[in-house]
Protein backbone atom coordinates (compact mmCIF):
# COMPACT_ATOMS: atom_id res chain seq x y z
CA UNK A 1 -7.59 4.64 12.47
CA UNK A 2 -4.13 3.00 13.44
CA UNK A 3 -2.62 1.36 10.51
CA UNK A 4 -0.48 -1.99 10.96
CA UNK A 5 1.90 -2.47 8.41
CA UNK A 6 2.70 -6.04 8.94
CA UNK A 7 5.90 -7.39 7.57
CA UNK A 8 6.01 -4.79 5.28
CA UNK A 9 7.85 -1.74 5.08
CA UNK A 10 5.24 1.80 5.04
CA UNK A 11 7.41 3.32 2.30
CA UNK A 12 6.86 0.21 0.13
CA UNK A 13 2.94 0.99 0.74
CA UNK A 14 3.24 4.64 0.04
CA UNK A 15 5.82 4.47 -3.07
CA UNK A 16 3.90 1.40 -4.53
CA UNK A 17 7.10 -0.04 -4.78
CA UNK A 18 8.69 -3.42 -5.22
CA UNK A 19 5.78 -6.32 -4.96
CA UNK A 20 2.97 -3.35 -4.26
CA UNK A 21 3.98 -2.23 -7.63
CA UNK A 22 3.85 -5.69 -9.42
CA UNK A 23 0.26 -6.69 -8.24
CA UNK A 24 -1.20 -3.55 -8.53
CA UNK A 25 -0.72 -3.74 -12.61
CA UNK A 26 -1.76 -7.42 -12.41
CA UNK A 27 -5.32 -6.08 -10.35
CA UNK A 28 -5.15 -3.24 -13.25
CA UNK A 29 -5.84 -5.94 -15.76
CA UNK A 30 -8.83 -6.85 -13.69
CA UNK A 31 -10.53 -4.10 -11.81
CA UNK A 32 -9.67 -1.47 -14.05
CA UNK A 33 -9.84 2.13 -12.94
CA UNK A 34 -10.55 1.03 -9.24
CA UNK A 35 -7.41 0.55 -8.33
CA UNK A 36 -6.55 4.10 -8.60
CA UNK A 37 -8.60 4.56 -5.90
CA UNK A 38 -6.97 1.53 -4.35
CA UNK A 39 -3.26 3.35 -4.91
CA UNK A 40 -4.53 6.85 -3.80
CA UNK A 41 -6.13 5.10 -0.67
CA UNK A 42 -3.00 2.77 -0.32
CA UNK A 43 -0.73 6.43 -0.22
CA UNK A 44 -3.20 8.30 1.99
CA UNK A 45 -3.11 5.75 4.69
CA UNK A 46 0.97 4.62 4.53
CA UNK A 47 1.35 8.04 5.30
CA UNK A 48 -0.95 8.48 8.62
CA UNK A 49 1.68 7.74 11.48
CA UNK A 50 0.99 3.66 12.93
CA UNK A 51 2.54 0.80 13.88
CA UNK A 52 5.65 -1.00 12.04
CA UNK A 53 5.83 -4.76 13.10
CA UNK A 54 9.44 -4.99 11.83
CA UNK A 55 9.98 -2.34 14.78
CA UNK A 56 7.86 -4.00 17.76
């Protein structure tokens, strides 16, 4: 697996900062506890080296 962050910066992903952190309290509201799967997924993968498109 290559990850693509596209127009998005990886630390943003792995932090869960700025709009990542917004939306994933509004998808709280409605998934409940699967979206701390989604944010423990959403850190495993920002981490995995891949491709920036603000840097190609």
């Amino acid at each position: 697996m290559i990850p693509v962050f596209y127009k998005v910066d990886p630390s943003n992903v792995r932090h869960q900062r700025q709009n990542y952190a917004d939306d994933l309290v509004k998808h709280h509201q409605q998934f409940g506890g699967k979206v701390d799967a989604w944010k423990d997924a959403l850190t495993q993968v920002a981490g995995l080296s891949g491709w920036d498109s603000q840097v190609i």
